[in-house]
N, C-alpha and C. Protein backbone atom coordinates (compact mmCIF):
# COMPACT_ATOMS: atom_id res chain seq x y z
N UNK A 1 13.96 15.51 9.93
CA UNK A 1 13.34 14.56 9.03
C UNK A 1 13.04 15.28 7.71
N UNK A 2 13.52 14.67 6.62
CA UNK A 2 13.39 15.28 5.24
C UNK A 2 12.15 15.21 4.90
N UNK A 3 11.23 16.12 4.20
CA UNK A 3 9.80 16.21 3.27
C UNK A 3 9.55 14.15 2.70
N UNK A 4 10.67 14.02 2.23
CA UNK A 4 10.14 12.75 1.62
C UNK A 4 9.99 11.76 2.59
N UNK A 5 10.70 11.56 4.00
CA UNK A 5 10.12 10.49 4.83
C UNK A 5 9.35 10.93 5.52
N UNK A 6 8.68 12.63 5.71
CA UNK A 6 7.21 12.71 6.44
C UNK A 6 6.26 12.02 5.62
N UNK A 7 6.36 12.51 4.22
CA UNK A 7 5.97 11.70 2.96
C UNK A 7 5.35 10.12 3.45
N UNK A 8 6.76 9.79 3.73
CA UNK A 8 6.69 7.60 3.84
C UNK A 8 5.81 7.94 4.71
N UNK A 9 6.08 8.30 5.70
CA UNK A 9 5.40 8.29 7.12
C UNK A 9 4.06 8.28 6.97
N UNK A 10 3.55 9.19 6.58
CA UNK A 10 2.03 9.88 6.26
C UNK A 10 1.49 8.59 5.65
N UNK A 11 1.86 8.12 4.22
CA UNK A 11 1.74 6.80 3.76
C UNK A 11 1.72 5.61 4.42
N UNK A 12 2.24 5.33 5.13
CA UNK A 12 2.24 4.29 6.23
C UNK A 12 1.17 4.13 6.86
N UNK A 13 0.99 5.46 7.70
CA UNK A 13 0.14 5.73 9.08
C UNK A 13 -1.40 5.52 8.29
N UNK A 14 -1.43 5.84 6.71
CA UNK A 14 -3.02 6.01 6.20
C UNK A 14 -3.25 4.46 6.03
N UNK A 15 -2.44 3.58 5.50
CA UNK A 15 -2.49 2.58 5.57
C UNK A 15 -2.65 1.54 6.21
N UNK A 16 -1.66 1.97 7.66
CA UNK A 16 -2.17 1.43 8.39
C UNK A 16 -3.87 1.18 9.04
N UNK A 17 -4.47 2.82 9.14
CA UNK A 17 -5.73 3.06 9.36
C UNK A 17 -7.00 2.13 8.54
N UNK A 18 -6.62 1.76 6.99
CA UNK A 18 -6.84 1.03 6.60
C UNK A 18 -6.74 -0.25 6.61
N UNK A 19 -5.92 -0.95 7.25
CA UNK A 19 -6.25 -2.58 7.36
C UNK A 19 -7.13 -2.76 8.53
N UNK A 20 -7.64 -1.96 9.00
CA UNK A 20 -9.28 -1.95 9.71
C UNK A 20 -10.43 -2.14 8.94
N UNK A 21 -10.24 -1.90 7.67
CA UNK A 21 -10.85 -2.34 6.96
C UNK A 21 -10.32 -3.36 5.83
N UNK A 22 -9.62 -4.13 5.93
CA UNK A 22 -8.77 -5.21 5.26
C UNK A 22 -7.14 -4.92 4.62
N UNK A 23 -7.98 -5.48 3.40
CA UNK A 23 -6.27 -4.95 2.15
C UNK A 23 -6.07 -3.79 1.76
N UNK A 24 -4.82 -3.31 1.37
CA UNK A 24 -4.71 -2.18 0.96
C UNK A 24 -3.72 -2.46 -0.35
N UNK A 25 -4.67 -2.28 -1.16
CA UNK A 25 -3.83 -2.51 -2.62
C UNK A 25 -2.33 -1.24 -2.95
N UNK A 26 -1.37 -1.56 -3.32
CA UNK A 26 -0.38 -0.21 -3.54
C UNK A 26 -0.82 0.53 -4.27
N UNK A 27 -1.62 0.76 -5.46
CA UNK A 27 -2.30 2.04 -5.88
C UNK A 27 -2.86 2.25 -4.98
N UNK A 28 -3.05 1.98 -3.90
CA UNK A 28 -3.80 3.47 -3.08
C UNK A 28 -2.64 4.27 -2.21
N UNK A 29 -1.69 3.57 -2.27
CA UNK A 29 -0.37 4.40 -1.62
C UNK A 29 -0.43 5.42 -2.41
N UNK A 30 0.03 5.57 -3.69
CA UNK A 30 -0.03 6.60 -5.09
C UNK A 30 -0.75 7.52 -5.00
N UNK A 31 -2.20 6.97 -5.07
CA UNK A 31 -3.31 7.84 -4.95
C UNK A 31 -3.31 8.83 -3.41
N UNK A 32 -2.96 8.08 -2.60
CA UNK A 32 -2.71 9.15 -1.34
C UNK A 32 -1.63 10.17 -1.66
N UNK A 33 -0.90 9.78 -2.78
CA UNK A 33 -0.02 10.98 -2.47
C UNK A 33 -0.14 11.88 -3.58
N UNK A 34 -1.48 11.62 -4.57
CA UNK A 34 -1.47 12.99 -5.59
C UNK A 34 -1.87 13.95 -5.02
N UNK A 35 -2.14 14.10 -3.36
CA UNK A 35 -3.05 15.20 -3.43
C UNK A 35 -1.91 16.01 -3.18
N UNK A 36 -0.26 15.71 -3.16
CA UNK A 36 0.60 16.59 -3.39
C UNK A 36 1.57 16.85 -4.83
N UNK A 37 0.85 18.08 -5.02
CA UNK A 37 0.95 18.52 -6.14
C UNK A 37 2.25 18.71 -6.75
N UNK A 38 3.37 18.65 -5.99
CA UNK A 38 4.69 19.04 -6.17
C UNK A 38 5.62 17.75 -6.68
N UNK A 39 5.01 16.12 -6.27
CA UNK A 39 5.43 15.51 -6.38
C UNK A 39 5.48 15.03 -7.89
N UNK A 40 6.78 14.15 -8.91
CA UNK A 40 6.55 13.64 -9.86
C UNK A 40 6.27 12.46 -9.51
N UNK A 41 5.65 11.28 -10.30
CA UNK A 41 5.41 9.76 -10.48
C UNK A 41 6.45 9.55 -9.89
N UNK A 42 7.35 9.95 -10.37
CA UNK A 42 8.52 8.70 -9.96
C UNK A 42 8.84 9.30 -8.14
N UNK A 43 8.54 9.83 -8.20
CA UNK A 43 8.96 10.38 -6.68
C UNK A 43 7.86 9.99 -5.70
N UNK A 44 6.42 9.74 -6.36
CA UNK A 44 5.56 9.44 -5.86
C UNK A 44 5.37 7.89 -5.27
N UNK A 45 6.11 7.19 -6.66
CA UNK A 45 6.51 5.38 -6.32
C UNK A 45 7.24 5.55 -5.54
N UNK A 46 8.43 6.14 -5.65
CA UNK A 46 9.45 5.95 -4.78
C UNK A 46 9.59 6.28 -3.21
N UNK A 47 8.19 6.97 -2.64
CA UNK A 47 7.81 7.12 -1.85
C UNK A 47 6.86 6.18 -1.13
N UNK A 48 6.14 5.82 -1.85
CA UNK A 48 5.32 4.51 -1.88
C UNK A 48 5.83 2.94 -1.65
N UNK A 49 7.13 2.98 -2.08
CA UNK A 49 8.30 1.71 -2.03
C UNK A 49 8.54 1.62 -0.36
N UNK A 50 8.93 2.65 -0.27
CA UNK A 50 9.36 2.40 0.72
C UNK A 50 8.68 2.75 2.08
N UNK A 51 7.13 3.03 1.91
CA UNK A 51 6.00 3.10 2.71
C UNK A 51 6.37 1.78 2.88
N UNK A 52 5.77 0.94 1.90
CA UNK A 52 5.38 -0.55 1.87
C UNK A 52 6.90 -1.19 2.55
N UNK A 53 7.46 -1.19 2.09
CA UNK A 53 8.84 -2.24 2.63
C UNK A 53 8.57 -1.76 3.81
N UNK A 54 8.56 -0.31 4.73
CA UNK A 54 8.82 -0.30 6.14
C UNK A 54 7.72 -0.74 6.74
N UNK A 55 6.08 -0.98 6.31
CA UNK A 55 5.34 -1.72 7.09
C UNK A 55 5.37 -3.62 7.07
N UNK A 56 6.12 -3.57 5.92
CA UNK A 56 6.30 -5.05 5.89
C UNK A 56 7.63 -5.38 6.95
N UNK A 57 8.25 -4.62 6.84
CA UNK A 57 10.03 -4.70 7.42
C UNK A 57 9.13 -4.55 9.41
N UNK A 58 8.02 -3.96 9.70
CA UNK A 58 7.62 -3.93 10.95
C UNK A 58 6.40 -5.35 11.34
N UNK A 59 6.91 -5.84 10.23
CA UNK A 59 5.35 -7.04 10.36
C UNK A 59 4.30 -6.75 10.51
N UNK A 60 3.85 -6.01 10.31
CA UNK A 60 2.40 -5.14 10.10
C UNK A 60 1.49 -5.43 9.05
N UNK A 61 1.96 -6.66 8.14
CA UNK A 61 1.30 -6.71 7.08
C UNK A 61 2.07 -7.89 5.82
N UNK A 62 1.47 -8.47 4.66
CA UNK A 62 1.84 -9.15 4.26
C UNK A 62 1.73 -9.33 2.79
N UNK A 63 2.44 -9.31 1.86
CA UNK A 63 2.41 -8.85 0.29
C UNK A 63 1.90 -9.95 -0.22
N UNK A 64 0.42 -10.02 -1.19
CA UNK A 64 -0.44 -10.72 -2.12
C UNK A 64 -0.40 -10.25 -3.19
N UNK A 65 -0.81 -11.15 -3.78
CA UNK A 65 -1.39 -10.94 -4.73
C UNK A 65 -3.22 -11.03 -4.81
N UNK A 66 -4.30 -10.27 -5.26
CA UNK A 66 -5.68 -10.37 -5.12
C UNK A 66 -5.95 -10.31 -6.52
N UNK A 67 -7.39 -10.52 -6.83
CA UNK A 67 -7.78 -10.34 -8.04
C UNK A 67 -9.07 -9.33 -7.77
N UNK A 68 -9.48 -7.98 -8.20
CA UNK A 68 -10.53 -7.09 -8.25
C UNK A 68 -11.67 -7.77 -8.07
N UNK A 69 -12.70 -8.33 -6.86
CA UNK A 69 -13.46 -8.50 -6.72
C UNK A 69 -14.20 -10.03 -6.60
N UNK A 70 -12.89 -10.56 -6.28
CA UNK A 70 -12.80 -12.23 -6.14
C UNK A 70 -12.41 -12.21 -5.02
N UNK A 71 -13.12 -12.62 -3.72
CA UNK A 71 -12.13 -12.74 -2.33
C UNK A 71 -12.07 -13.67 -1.88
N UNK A 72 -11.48 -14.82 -2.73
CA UNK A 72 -10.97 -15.79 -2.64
C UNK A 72 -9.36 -16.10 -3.31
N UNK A 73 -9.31 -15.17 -4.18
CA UNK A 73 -8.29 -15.04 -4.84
C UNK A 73 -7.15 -14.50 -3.77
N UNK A 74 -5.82 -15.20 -3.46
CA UNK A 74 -4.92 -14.78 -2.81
C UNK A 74 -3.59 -15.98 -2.94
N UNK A 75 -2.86 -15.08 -3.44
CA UNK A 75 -1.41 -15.53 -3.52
C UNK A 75 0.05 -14.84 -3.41
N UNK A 76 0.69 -15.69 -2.58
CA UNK A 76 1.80 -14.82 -1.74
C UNK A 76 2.91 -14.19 -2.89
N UNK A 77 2.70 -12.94 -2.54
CA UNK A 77 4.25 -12.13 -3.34
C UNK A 77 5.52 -12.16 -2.44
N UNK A 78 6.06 -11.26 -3.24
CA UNK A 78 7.92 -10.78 -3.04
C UNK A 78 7.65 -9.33 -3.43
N UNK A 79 8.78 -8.79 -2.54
CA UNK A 79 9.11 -7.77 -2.87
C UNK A 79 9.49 -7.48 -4.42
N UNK A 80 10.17 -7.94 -5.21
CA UNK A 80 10.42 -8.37 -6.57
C UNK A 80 9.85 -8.49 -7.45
N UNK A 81 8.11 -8.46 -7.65
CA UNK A 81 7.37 -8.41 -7.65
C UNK A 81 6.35 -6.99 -8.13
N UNK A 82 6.84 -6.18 -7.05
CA UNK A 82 6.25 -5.04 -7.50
C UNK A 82 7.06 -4.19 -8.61
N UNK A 83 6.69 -3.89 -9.44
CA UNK A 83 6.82 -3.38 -10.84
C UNK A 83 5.98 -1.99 -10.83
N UNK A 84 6.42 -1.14 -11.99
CA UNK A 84 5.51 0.10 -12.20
C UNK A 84 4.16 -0.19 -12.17
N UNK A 85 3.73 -1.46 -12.86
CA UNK A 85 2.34 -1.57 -13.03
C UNK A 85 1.68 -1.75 -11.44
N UNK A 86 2.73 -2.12 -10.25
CA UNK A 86 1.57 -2.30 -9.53
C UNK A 86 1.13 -0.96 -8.57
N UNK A 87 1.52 -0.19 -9.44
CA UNK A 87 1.08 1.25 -8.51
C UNK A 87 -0.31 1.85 -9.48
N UNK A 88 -0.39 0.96 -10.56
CA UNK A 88 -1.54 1.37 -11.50
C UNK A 88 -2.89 0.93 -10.74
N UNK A 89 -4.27 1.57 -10.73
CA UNK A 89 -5.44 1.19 -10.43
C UNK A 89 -5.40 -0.69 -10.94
N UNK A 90 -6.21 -1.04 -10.42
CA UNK A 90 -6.37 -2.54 -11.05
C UNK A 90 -6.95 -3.15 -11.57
N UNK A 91 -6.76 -4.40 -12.71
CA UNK A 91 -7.94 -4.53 -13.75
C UNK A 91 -8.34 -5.31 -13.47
N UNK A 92 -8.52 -6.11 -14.52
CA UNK A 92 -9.34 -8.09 -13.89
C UNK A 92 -8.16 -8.64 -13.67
N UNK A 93 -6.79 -8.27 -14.11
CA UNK A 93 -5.25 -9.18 -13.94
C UNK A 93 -5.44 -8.91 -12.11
N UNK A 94 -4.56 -9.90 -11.38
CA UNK A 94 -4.11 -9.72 -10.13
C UNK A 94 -3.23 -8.40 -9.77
N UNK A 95 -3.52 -8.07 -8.97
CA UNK A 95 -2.71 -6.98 -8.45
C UNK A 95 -1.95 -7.70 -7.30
N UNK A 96 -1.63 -6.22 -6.48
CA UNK A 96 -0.82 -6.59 -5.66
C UNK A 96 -1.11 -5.65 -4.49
N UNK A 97 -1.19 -6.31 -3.13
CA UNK A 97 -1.72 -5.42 -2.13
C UNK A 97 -1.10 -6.09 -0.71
N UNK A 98 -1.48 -4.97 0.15
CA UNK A 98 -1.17 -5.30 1.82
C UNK A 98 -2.11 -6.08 2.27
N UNK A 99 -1.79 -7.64 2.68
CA UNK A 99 -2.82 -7.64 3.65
C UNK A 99 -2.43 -7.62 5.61
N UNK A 100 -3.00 -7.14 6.19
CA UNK A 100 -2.79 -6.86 7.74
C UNK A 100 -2.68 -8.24 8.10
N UNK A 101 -1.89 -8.69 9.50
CA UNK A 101 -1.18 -9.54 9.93
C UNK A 101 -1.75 -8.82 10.98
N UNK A 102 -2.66 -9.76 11.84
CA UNK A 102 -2.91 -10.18 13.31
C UNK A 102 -3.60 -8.27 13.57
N UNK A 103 -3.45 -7.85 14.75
CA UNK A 103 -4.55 -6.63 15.38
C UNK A 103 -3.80 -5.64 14.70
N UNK A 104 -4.57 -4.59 14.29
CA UNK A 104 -4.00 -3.61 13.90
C UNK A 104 -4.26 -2.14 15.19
N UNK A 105 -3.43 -1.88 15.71
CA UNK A 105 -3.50 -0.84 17.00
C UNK A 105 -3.56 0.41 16.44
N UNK A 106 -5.00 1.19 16.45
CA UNK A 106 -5.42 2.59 15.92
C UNK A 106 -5.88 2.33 14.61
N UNK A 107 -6.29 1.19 14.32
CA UNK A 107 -7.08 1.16 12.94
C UNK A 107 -8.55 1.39 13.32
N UNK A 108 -9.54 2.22 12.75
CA UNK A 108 -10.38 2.75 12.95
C UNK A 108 -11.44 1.69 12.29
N UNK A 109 -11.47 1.62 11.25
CA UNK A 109 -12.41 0.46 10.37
C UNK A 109 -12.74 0.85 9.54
N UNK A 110 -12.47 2.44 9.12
CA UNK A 110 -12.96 3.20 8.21
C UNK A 110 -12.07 2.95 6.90
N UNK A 111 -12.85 3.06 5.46
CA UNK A 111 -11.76 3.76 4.58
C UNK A 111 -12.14 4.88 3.79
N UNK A 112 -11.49 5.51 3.38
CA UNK A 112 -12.05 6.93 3.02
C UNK A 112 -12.03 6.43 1.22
């Protein structure tokens, strides 16, 4: 297994841990992975892409749109959808995030 799909992997598995505690917006995919220093942005999205497609591709989860601090706000995305901006922190515009689909098995409830 190559560095970049332990990479996905790692990304996945944190995420997953997180829909114990709900959504998981895709800037936090990003942000999980600055703490490797070796990586560029673009290697960092591109790692992040395809976190997200393989938990969606396992039904594990389901692409929205949210708005920062409105939790009522929710509307269904596409893959097509995600753009550079949605790996950016998020403003008052809608973002774009995971939400979990039905039990999540080894989600703790925690988020760090």
């Amino acid at each position: 297994m190559s560095r970049h799909d332990e990479l996905r992997d790692h990304v996945a598995r944190e995420a997953r841990d997180l829909f114990g505690a709900g959504d998981v917006g895709l800037y936090e995919f990003v942000d999980e992975l600055r703490q490797f220093d070796r990586l560029t942005d673009g290697e960092r999205t591109a790692i992040a892409r395809e976190a997200v497609v393989s938990l969606l591709e396992e039904g594990a989860c389901r692409l929205v749109w949210k708005v920062w601090a409105d939790t009522h706000y929710e509307e269904p995305a596409h893959l097509a959808d995600i753009t550079d901006v949605a790996w950016q922190v998020p403003t008052e515009k809608p973002y774009l995030a995971l939400e979990p689909v039905g039990e999540q098995p080894g989600a703790n409830g925690m988020r760090s």
